[in-house]
Protein backbone atom coordinates (compact mmCIF):
# COMPACT_ATOMS: atom_id res chain seq x y z
CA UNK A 1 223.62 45.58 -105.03
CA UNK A 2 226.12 46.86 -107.67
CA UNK A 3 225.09 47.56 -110.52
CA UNK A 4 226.61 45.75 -112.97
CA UNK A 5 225.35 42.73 -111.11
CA UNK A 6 221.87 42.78 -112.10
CA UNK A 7 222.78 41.80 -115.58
CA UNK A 8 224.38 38.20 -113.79
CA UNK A 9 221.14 37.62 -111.62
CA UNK A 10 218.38 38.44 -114.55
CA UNK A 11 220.49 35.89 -116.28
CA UNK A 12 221.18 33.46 -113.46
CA UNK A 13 217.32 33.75 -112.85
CA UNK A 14 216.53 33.20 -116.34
CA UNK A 15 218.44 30.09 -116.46
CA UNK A 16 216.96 28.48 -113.58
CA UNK A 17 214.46 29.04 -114.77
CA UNK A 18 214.34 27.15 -118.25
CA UNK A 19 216.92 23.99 -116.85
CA UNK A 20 214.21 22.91 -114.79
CA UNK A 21 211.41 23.22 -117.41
CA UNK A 22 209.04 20.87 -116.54
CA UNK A 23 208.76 22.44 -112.56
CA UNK A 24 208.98 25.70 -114.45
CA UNK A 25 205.91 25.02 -116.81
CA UNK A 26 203.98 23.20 -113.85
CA UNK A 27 204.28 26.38 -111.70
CA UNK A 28 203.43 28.38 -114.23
CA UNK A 29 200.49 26.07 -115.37
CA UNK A 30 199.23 25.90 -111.64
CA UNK A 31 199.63 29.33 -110.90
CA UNK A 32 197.83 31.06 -113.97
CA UNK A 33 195.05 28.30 -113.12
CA UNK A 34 195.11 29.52 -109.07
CA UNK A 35 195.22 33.42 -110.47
CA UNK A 36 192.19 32.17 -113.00
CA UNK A 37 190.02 30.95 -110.35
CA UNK A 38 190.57 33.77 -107.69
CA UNK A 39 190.05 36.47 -110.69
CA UNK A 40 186.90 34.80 -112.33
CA UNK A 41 185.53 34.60 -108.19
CA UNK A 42 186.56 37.74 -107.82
CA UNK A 43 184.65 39.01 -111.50
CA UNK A 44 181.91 36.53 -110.21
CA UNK A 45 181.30 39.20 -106.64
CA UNK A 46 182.34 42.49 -108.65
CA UNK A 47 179.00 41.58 -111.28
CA UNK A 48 177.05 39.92 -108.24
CA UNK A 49 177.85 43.58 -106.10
CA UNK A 50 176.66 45.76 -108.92
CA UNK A 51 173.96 43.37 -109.74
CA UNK A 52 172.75 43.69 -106.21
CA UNK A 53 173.42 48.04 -106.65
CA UNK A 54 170.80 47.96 -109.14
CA UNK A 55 168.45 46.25 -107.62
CA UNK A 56 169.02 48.19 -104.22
CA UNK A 57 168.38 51.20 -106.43
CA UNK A 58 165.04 49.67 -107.87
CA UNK A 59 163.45 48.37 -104.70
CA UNK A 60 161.36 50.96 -102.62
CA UNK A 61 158.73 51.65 -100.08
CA UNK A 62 155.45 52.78 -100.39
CA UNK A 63 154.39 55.82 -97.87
CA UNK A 64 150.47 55.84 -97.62
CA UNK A 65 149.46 59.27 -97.46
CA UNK A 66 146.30 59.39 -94.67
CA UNK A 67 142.98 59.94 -96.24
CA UNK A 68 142.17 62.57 -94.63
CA UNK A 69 144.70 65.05 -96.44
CA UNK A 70 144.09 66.74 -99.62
CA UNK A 71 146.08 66.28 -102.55
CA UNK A 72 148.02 69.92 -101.67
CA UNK A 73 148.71 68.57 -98.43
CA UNK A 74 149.84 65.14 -99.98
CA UNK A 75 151.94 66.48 -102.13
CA UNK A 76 153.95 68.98 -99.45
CA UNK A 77 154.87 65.69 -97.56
CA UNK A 78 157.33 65.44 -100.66
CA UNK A 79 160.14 67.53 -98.60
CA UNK A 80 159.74 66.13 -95.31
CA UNK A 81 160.15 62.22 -96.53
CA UNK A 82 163.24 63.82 -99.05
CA UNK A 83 164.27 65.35 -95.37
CA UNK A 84 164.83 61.39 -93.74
CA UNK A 85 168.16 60.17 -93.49
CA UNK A 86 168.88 57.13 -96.28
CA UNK A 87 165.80 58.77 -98.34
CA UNK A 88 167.15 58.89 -101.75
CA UNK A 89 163.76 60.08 -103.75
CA UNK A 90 160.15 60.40 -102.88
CA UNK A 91 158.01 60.11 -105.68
CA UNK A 92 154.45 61.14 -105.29
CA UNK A 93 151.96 59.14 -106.82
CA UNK A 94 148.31 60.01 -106.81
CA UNK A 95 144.84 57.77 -106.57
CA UNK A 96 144.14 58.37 -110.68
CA UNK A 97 147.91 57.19 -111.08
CA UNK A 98 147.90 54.60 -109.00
CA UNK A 99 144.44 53.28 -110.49
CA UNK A 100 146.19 53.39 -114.07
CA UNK A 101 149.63 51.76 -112.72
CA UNK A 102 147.04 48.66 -111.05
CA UNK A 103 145.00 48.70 -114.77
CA UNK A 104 148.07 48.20 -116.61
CA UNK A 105 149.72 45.87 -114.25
CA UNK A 106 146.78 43.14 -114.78
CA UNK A 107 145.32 44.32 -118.98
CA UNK A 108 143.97 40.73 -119.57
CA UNK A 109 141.53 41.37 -116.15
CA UNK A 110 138.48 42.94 -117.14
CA UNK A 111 137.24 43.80 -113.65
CA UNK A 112 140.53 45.42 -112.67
CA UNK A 113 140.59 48.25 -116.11
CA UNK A 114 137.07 50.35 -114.48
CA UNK A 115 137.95 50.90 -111.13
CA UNK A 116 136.81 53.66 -108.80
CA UNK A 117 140.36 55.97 -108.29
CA UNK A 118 138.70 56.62 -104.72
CA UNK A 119 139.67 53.14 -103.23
CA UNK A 120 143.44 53.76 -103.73
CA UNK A 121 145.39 55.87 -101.66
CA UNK A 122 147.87 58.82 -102.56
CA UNK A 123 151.31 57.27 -101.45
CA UNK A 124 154.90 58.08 -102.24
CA UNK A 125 156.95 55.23 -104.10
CA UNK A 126 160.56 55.91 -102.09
CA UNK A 127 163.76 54.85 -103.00
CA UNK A 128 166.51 54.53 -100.01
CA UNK A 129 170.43 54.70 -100.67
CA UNK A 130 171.30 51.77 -98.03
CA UNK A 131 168.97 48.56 -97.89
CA UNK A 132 171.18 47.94 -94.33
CA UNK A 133 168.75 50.92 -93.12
CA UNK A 134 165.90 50.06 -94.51
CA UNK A 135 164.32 49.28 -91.56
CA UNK A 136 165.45 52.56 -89.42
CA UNK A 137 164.06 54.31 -92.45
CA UNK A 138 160.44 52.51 -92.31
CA UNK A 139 160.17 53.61 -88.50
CA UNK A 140 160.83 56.95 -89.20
CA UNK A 141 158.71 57.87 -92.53
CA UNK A 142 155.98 56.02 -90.22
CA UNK A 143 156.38 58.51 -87.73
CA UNK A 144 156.15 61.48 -89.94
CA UNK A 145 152.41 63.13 -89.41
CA UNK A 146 150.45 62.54 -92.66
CA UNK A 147 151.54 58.97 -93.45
CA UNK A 148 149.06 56.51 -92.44
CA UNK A 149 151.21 53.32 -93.23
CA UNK A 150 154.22 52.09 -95.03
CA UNK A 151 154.60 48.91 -97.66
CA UNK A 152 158.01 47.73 -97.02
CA UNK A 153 159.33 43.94 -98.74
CA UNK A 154 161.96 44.06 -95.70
CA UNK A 155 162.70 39.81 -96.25
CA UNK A 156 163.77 40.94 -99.93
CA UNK A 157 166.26 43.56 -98.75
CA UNK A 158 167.70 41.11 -95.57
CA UNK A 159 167.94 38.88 -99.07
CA UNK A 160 169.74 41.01 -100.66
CA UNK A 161 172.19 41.76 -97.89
CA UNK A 162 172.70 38.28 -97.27
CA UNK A 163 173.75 37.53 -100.92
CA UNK A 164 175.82 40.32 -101.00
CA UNK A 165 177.70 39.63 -97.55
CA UNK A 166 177.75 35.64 -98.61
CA UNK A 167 179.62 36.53 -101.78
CA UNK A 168 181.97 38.50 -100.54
CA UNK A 169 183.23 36.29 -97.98
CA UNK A 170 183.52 33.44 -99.88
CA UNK A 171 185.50 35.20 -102.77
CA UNK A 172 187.49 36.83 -99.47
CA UNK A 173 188.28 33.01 -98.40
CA UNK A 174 188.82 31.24 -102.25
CA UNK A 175 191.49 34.20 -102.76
CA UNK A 176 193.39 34.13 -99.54
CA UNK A 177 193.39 30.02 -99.65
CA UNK A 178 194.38 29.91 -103.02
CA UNK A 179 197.08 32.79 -102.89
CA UNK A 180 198.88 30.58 -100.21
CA UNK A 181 198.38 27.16 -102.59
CA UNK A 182 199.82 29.65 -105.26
CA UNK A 183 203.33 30.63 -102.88
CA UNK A 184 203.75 26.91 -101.54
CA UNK A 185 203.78 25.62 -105.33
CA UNK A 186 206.05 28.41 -106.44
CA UNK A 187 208.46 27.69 -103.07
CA UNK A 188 208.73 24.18 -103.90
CA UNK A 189 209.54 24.57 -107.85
CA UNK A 190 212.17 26.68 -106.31
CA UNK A 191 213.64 24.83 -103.63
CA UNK A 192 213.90 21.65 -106.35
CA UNK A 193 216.30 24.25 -107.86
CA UNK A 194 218.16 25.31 -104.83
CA UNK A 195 218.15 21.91 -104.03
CA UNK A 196 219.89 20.62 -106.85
CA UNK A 197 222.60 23.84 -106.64
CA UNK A 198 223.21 23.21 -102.91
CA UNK A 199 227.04 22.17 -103.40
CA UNK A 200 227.00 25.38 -105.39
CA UNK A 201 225.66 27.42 -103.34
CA UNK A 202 228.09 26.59 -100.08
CA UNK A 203 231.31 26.75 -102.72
CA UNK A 204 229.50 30.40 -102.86
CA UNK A 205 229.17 30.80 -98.80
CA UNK A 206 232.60 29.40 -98.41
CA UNK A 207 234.30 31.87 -100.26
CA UNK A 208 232.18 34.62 -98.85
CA UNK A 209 229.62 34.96 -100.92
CA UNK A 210 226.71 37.74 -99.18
CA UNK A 211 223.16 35.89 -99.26
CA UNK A 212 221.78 38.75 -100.68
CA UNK A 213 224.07 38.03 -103.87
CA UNK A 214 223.20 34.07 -103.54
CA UNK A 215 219.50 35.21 -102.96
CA UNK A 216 218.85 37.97 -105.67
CA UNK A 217 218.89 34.97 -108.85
CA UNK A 218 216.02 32.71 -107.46
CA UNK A 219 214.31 36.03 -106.29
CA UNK A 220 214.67 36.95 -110.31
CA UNK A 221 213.32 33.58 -111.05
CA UNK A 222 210.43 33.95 -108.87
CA UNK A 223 209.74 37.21 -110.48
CA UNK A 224 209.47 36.02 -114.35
CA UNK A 225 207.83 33.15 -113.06
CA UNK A 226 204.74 34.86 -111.35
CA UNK A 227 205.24 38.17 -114.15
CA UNK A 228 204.66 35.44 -116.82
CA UNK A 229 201.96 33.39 -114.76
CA UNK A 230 200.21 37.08 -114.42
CA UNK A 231 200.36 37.73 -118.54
CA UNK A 232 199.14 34.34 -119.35
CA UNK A 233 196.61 34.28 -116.80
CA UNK A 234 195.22 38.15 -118.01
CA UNK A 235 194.76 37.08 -121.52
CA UNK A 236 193.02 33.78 -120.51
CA UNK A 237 190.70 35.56 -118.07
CA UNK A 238 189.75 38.28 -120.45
CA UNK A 239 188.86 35.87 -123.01
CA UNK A 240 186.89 33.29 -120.70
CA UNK A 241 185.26 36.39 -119.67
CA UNK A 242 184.26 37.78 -122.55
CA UNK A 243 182.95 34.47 -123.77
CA UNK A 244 180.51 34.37 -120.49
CA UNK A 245 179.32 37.77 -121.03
CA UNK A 246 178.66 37.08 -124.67
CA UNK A 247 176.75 33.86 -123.50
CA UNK A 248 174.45 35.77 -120.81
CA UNK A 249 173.89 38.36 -123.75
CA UNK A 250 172.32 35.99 -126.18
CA UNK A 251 170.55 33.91 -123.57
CA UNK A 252 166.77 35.26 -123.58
CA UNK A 253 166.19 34.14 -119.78
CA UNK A 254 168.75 35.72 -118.49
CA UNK A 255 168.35 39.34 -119.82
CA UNK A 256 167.83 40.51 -116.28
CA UNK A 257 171.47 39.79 -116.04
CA UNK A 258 173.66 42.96 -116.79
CA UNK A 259 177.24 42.16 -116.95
CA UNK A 260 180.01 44.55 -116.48
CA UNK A 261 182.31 45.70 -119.79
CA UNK A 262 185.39 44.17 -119.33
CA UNK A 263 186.97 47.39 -120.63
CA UNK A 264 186.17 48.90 -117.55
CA UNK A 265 187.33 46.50 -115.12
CA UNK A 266 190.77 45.40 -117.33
CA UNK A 267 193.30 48.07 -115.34
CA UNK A 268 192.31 46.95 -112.73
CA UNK A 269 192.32 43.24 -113.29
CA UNK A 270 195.77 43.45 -115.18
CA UNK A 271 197.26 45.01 -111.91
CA UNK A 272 195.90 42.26 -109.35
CA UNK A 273 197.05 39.55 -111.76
CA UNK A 274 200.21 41.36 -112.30
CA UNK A 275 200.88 41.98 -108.51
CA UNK A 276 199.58 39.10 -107.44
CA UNK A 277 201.94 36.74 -109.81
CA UNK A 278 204.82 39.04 -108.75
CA UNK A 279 203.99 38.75 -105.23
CA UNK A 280 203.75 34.64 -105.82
CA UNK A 281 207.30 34.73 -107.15
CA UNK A 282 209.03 36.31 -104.88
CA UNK A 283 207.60 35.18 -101.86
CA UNK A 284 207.78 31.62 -102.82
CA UNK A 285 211.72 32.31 -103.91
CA UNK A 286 212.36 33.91 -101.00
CA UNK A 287 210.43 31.17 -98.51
CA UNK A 288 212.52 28.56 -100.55
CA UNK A 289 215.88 29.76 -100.41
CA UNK A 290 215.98 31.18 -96.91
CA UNK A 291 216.69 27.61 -94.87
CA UNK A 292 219.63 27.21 -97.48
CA UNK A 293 221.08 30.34 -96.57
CA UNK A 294 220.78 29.76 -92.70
CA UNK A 295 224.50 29.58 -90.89
């Protein structure tokens, strides 16, 4: 491509783009709302995933040290559980400790605040870096000599998984069925404009025109088309997020909730929507014009 031509097809592209304005501004319109929807599902598993990170990272087993060891010997079984595979920390917690921890988990029950330290066990409150292993990891601080029994909540973690995994497939599925919604609406905004230049365009083949200079304007139309779908879409998601998160923030019952800074995620989220809308364009331009350009 020569060029001094790319002057004629950004201009070419540019006014295809405006004489049909209503096709124009209804592919734009539907594709910032497609790019909308996949980014806020997309947001949606991104908070979900790190949602489910910190809970991974609070949720732990208890390791019941046997009675019969002494609190030296408890407390040397710190390296060997640190030692198991998918053992993040062991923290050793002993009878007194554990007495206080019940007290204060129940202060308004009397009986619970004098209790004998000797009918707890030492233990070791463990935290594990994949809840997919939790169970291998059970098994095998159970087999370590010294621990009498292990307190694992193993239908929380399978919970957990199966959020996570759910989530993630259905944002994989929203994204890829709306990405194709996206190229078929952009292909047939376009082909209403090849359509209506069709005489033109076989003036252009008969006097031997190349289809790569018929193709290259509607393949510049395509481009502003998504590049301005991805801009207007960026601005509208950031805001729509940041109202959410400001939502979640003042709402008391849902404190729990910890939602990510959109200044972290917005490079990231400006380059989807940006190659995303691009990627719209031109491969609905190019799926449009390619049976007009067929001998």
């Amino acid at each position: 491509m020569a060029k001094h031509n790319f002057g004629y097809f950004a201009h070419e592209g540019l006014s295809n783009m405006f004489s049909h304005g209503f096709m124009s501004f209804a592919a734009i319109g539907i594709t910032v709302a497609c790019l909308l929807i996949m980014g806020t599902f997309t947001l949606v598993a991104v908070n979900a995933n790190e949602l489910l990170a910190d809970l991974e990272r609070e949720n732990e087993i208890l390791a019941y040290v046997d009675d019969s060891y002494t609190a030296a010997q408890a407390k040397a079984l710190q390296k060997e559980l640190e030692a198991v595979p998918n053992v993040a920390s062991a923290t050793y917690i002993s009878k007194q400790q554990a007495m206080e921890n019940f007290a204060a988990e129940y202060p308004d029950e009397e009986l619970f605040q004098d209790l004998d330290p000797e009918i707890f066990e030492d233990r070791y409150a463990i935290k594990i870096l994949d809840l997919e292993q939790q169970k291998d990891t059970v098994e095998q601080v159970r087999a370590l000599e010294g621990i009498s029994d292990v307190n694992a909540h193993e239908e929380i973690a399978g919970g957990f998984i199966t959020v996570r995994n759910v989530a993630t497939v259905v944002c994989v599925a929203l994204i890829a069925i709306l990405f194709v919604v996206s190229v078929f609406i952009i292909s047939n905004t376009i082909k209403l404009t090849t359509f209506d230049r069709r005489d033109e365009i076989a003036i252009m083949r008969m006097v031997g025109a190349t289809n790569g200079f018929i193709r290259w304007p509607f393949v510049y139309e395509g481009f502003m088309l998504g590049l301005l779908s991805a801009v207007i879409g960026f601005f509208l998601q950031w805001g729509l997020y940041e109202a959410v998160a400001r939502g979640v923030g003042n709402n008391d019952t849902m404190q729990l909730i910890h939602i990510v800074s959109f200044q972290k995620l917005w490079p990231v989220v400006a380059g989807s929507f940006a190659a995303a809308g691009i990627v719209i364009g031109v491969g609905g331009s190019l799926s449009a014009i390619r049976k007009f350009l067929q001998v």
